[in-house]
C-alpha atoms as a PDB file:
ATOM      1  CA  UNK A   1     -90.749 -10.274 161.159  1.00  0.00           C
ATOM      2  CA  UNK A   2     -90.391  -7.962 158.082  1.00  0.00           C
ATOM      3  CA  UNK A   3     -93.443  -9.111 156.677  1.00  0.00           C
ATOM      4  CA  UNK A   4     -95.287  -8.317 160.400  1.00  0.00           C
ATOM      5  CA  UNK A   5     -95.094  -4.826 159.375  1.00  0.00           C
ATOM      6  CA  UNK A   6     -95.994  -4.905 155.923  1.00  0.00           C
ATOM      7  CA  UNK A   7     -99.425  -5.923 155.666  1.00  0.00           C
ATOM      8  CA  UNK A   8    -100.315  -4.626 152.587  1.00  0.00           C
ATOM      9  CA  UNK A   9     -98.083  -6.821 150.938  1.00  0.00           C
ATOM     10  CA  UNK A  10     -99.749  -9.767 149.960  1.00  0.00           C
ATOM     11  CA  UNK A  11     -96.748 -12.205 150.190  1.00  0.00           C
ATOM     12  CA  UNK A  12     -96.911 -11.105 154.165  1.00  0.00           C
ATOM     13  CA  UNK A  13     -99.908 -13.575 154.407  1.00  0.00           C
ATOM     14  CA  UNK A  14     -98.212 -16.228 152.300  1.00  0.00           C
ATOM     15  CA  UNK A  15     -95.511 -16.143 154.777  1.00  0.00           C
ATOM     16  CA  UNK A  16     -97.610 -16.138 158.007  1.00  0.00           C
ATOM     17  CA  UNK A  17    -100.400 -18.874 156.810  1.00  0.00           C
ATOM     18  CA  UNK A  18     -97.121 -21.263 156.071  1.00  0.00           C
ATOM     19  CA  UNK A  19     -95.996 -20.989 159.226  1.00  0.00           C
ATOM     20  CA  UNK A  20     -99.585 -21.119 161.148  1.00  0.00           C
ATOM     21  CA  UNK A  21     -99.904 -24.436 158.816  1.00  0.00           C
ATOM     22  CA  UNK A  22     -96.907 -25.982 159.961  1.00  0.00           C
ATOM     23  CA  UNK A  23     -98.403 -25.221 163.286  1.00  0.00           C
ATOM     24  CA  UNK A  24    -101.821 -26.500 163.126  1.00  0.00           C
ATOM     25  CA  UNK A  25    -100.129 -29.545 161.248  1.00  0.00           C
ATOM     26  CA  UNK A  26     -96.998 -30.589 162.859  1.00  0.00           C
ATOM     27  CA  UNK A  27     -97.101 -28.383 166.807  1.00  0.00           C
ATOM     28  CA  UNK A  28     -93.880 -28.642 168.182  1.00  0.00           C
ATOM     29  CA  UNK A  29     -92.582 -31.457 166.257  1.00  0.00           C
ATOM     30  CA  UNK A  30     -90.543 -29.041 164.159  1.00  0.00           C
ATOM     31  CA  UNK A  31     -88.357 -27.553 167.098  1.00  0.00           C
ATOM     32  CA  UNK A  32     -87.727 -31.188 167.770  1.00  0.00           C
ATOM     33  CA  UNK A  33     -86.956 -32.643 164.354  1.00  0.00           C
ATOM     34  CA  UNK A  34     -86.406 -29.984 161.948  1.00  0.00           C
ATOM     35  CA  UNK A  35     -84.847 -27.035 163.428  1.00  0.00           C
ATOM     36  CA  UNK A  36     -81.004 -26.941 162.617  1.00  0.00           C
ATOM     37  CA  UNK A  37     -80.287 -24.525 166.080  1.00  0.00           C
ATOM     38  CA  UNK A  38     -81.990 -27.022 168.164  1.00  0.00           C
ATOM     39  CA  UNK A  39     -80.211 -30.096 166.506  1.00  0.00           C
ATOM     40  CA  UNK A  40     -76.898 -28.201 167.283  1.00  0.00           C
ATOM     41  CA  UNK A  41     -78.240 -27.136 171.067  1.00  0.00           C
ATOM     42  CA  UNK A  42     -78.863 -31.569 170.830  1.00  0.00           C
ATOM     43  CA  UNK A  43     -75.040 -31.899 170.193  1.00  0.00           C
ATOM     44  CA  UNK A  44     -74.078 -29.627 172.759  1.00  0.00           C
ATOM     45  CA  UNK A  45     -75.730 -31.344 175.307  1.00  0.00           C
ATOM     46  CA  UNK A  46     -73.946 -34.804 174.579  1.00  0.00           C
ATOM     47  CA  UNK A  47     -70.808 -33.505 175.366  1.00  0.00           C
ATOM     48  CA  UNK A  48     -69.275 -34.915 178.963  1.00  0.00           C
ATOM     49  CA  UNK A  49     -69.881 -31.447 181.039  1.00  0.00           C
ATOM     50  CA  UNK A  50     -72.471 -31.052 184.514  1.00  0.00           C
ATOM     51  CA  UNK A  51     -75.636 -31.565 183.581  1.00  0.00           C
ATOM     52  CA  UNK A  52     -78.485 -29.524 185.595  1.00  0.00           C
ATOM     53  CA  UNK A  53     -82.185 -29.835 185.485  1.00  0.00           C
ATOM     54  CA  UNK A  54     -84.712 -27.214 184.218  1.00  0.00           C
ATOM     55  CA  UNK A  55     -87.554 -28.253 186.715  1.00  0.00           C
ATOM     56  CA  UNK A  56     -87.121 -25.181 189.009  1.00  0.00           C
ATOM     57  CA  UNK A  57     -87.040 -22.983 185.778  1.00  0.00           C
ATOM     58  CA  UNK A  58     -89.887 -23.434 184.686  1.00  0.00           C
ATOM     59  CA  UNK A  59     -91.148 -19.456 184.938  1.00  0.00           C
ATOM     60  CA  UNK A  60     -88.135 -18.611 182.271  1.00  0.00           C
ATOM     61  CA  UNK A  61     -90.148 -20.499 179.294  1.00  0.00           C
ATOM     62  CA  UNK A  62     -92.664 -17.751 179.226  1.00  0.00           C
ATOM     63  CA  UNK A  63     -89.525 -15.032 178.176  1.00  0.00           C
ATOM     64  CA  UNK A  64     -89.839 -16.649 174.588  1.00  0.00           C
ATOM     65  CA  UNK A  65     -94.075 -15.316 174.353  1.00  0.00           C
ATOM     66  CA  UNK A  66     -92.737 -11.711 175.526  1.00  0.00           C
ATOM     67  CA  UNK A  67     -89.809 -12.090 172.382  1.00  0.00           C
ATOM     68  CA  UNK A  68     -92.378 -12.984 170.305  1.00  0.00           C
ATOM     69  CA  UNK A  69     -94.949 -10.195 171.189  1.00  0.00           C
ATOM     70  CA  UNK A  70     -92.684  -7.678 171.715  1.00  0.00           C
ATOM     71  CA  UNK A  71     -89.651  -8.652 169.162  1.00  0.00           C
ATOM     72  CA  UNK A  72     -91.715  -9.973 166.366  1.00  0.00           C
ATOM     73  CA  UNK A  73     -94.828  -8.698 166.134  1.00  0.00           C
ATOM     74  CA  UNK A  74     -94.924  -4.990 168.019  1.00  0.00           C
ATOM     75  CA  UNK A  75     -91.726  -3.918 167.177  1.00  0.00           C
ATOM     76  CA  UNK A  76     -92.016  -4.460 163.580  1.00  0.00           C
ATOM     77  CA  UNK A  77     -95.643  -3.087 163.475  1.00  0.00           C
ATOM     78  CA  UNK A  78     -94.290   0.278 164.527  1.00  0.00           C
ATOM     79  CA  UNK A  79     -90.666   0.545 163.132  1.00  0.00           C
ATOM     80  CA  UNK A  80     -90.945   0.221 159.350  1.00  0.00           C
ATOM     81  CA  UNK A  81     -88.854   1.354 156.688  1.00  0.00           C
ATOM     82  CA  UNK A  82     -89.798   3.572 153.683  1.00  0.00           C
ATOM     83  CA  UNK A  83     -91.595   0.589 151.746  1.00  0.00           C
ATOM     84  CA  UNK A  84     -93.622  -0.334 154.665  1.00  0.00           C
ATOM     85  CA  UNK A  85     -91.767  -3.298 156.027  1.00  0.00           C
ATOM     86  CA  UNK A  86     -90.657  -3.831 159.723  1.00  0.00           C
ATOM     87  CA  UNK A  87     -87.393  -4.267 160.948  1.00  0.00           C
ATOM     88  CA  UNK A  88     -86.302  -8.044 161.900  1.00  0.00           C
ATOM     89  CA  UNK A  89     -85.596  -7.157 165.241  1.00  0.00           C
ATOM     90  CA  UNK A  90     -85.499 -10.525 167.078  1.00  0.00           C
ATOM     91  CA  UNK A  91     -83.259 -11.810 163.757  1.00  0.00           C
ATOM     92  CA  UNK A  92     -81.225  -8.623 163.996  1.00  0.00           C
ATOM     93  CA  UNK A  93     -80.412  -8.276 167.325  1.00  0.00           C
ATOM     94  CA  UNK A  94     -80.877 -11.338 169.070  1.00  0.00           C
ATOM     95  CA  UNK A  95     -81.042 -15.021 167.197  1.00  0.00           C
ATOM     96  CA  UNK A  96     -77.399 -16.477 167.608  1.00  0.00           C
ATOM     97  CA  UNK A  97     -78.208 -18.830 164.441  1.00  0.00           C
ATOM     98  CA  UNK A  98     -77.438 -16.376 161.608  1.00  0.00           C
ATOM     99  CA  UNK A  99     -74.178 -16.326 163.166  1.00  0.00           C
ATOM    100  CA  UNK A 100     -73.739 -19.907 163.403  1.00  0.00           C
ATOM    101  CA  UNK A 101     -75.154 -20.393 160.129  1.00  0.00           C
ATOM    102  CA  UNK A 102     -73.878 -17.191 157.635  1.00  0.00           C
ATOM    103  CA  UNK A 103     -71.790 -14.770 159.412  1.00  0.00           C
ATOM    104  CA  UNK A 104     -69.012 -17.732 160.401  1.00  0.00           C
ATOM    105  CA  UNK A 105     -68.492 -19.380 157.869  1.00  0.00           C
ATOM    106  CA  UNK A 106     -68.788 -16.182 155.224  1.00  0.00           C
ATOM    107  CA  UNK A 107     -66.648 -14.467 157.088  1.00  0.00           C
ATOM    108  CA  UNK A 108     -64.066 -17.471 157.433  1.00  0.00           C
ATOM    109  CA  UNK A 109     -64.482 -18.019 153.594  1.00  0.00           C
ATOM    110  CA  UNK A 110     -64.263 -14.337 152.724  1.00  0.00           C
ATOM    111  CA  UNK A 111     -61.515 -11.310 153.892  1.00  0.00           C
ATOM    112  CA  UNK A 112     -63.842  -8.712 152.890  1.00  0.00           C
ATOM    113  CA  UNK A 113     -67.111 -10.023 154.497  1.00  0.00           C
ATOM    114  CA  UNK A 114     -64.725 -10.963 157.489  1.00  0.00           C
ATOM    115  CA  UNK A 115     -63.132  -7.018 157.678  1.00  0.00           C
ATOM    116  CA  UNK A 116     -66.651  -5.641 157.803  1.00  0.00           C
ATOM    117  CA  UNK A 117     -67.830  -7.475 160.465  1.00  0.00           C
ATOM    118  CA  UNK A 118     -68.635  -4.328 163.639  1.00  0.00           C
ATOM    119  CA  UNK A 119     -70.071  -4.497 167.359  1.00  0.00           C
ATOM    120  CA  UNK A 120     -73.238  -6.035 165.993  1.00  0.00           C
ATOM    121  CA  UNK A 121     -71.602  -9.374 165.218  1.00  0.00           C
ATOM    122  CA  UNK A 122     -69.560  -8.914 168.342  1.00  0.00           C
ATOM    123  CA  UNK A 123     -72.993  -8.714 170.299  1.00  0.00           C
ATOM    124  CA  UNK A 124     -74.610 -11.246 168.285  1.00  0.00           C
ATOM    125  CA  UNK A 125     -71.413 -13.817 168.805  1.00  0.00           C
ATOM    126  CA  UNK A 126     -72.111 -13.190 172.466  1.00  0.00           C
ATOM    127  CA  UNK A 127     -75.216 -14.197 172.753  1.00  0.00           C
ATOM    128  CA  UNK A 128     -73.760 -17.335 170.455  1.00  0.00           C
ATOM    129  CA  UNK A 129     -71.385 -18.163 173.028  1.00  0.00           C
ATOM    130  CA  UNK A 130     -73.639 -17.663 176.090  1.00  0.00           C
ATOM    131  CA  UNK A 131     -75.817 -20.258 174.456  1.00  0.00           C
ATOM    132  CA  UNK A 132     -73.158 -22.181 173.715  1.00  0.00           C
ATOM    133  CA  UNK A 133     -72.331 -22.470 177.517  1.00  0.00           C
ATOM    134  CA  UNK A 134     -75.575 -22.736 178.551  1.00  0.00           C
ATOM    135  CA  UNK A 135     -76.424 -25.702 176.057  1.00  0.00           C
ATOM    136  CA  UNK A 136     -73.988 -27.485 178.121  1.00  0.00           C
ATOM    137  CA  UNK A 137     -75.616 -27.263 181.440  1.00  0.00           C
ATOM    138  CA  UNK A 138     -79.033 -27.199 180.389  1.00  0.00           C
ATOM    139  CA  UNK A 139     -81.179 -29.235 177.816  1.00  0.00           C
ATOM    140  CA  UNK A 140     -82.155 -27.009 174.698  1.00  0.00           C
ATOM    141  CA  UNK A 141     -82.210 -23.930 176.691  1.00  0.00           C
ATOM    142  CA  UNK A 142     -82.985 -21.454 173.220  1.00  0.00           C
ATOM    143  CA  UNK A 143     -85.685 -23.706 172.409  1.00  0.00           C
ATOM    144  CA  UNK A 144     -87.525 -23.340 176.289  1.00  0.00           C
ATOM    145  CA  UNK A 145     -86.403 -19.991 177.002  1.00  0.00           C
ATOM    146  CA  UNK A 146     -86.214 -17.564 173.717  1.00  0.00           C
ATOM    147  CA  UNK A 147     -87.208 -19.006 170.349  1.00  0.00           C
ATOM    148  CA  UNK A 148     -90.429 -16.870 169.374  1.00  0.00           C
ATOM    149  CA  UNK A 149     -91.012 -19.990 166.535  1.00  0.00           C
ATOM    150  CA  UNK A 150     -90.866 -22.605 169.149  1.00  0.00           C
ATOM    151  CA  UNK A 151     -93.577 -20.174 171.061  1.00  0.00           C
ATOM    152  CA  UNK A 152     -96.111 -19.988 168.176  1.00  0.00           C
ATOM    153  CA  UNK A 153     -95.778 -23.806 167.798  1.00  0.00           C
ATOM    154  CA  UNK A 154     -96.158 -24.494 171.149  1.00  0.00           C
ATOM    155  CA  UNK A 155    -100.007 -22.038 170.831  1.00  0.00           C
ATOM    156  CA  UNK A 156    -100.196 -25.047 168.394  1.00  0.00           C
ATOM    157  CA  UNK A 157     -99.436 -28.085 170.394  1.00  0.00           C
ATOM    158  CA  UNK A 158    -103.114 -28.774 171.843  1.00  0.00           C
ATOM    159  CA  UNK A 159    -104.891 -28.176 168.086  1.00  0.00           C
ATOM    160  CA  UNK A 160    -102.540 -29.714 165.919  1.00  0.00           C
ATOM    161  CA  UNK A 161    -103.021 -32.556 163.698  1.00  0.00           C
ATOM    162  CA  UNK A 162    -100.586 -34.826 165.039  1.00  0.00           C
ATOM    163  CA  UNK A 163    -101.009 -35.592 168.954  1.00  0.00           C
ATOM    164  CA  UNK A 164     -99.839 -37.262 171.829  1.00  0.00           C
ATOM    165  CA  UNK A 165    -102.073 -40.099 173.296  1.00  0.00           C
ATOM    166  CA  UNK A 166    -101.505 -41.564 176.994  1.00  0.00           C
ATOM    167  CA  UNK A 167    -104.198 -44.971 176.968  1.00  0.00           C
ATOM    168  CA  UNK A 168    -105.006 -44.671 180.700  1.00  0.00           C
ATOM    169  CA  UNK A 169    -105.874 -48.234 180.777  1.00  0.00           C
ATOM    170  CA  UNK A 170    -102.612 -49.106 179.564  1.00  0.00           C
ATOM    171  CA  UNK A 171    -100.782 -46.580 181.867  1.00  0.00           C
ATOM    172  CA  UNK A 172     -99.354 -47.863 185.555  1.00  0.00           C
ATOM    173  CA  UNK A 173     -98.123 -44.486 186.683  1.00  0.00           C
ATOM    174  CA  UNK A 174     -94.813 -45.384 187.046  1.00  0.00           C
ATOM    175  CA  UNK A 175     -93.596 -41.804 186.560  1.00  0.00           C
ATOM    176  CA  UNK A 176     -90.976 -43.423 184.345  1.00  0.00           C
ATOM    177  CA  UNK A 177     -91.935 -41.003 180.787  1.00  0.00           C
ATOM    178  CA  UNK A 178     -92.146 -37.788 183.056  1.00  0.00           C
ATOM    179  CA  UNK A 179     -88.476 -38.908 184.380  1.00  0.00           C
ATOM    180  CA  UNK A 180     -87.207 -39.049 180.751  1.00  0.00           C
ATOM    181  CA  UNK A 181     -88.620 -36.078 179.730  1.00  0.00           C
ATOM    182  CA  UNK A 182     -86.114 -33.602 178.808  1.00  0.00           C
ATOM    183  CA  UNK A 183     -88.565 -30.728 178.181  1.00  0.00           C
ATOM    184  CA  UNK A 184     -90.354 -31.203 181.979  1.00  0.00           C
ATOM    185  CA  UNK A 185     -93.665 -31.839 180.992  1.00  0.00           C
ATOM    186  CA  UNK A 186     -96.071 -34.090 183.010  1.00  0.00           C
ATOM    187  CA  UNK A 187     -97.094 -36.425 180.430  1.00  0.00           C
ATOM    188  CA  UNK A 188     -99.889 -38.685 181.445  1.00  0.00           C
ATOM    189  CA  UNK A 189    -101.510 -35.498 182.624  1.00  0.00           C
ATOM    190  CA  UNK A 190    -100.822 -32.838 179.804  1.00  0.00           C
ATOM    191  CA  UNK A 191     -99.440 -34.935 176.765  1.00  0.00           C
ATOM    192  CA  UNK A 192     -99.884 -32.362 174.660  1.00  0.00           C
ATOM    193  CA  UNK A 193     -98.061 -29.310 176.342  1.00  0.00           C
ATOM    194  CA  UNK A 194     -96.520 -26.602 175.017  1.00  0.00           C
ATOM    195  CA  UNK A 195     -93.293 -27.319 175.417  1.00  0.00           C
ATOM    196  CA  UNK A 196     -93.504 -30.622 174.485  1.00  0.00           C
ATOM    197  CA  UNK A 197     -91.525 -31.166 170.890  1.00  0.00           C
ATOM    198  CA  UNK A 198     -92.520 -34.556 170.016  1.00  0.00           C
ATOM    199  CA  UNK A 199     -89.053 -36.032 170.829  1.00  0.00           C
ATOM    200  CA  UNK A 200     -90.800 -39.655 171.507  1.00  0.00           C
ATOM    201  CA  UNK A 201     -88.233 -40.159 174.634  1.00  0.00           C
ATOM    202  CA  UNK A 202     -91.285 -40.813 176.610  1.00  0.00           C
ATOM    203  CA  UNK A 203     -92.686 -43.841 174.217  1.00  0.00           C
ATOM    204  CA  UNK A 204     -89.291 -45.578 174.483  1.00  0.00           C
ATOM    205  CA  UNK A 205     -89.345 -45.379 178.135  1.00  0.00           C
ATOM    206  CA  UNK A 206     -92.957 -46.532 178.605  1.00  0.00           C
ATOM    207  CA  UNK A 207     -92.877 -50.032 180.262  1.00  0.00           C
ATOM    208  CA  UNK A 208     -96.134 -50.591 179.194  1.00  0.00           C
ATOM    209  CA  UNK A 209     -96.725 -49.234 175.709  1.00  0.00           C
ATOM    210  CA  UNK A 210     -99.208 -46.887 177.137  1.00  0.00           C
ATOM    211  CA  UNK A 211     -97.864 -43.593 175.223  1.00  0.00           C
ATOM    212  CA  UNK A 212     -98.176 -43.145 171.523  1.00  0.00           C
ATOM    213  CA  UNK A 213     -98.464 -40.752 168.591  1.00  0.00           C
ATOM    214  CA  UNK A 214    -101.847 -39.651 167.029  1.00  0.00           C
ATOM    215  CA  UNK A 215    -103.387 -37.821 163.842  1.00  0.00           C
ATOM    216  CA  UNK A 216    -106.283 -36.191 163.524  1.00  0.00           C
ATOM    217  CA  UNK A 217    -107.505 -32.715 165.175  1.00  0.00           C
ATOM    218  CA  UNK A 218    -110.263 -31.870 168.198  1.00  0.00           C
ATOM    219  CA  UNK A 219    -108.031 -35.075 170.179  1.00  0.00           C
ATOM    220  CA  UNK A 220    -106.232 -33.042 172.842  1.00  0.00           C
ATOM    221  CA  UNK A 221    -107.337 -33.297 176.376  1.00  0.00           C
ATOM    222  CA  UNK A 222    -105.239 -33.465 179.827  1.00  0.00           C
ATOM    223  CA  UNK A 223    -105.594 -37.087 181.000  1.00  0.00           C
ATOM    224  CA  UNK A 224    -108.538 -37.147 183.775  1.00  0.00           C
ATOM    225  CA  UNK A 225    -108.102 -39.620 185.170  1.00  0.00           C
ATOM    226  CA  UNK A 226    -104.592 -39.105 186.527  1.00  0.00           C
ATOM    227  CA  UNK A 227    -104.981 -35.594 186.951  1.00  0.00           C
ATOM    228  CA  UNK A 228    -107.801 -36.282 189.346  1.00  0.00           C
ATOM    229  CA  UNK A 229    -105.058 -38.012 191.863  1.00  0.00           C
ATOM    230  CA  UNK A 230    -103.329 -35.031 191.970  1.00  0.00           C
END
């Protein structure tokens, strides 16, 4: 985000062809292996608490493009400091995982860090706590709902080197991978959605072997053949 607004800076292009890489590379698979928030949102959701499906809220996953356009990219285009650079604002004022992360534990380990701490943390730890809560209920609800990363990997998903591959000959419509997936995507018809993170969930479930992972670009396509039955 600070680098959004500094353009002039070389390392700003560094920074954003890394993470367009790991895009075009990987999709998705890093909000479901690599990120440490969504690992702790995973841990959340194992504890004994009501459980409710995200089917019928769906429409919220699109709030994490309008935090991305508005939170990382325009608002650090226009608000920069005197060297050029834009604010963090999504970092700043909204991601609950530099609390989690630094502000905690610093301020646990330290009296002076912990005495300086002012109505931004208090916000911040807010937002920690509502997602906290709502981690609970719902599966990964940061990672569908807000995370502006998890919404330039999903832009990824369709391109990116490694794919999901339903073998329609193999595949008895059973409805048994769409039942275990935790991110509500369709998968013999869009394998490669957005919001899917690569979990594999739907592989283990698959009766007959029909769902698998695959490398290489230009291979993502909805599955015809079932979405003709719809």
């Amino acid at each position: 985000q600070a680098v959004i607004g500094s353009s002039k800076f070389k390392f700003s292009y560094y920074i954003t062809g890394f993470f367009i890489l790991i895009g075009v590379l990987l999709g998705r698979f890093v909000c479901g292996f690599l990120c440490p928030f969504g690992w702790f949102q995973e841990l959340l959701h194992k504890i004994p608490f009501k459980k409710f499906s995200t089917k019928k809220l769906k429409p919220l996953r699109y709030i994490k493009y309008g935090v991305l356009l508005i939170f990382v990219i325009l608002l650090p285009l226009l608000v920069t400091n005197s060297l050029g650079m834009g604010n963090p604002f999504f970092c700043k004022y909204l991601c609950p995982q530099g609390v989690l992360e630094g502000a905690i534990p610093l301020s646990i380990a330290n009296a002076s860090i912990r005495a300086a701490l002012g109505k931004l943390f208090t916000w911040k730890f807010g937002i920690l706590i509502t997602f906290v809560i709502l981690s609970l209920m719902f599966y990964r609800p940061f990672c569908k709902w807000i995370c502006p990363l998890g919404a330039i990997y999903a832009l990824c998903n369709k391109v990116s080197f490694l794919q999901m591959k339903v073998d329609e000959d193999k595949c008895v419509s059973c409805g048994k991978c769409e039942r275990a997936c935790k991110m509500d995507v369709d998968v013999t018809k869009h394998p490669n959605h957005t919001e899917c993170i690569r979990c594999g969930m739907c592989i283990k479930e698959c009766p007959t072997e029909a769902i698998h992972y695959q490398y290489g670009f230009g291979n993502s396509k909805p599955n015809d053949k079932k979405a003709s039955h719809e």
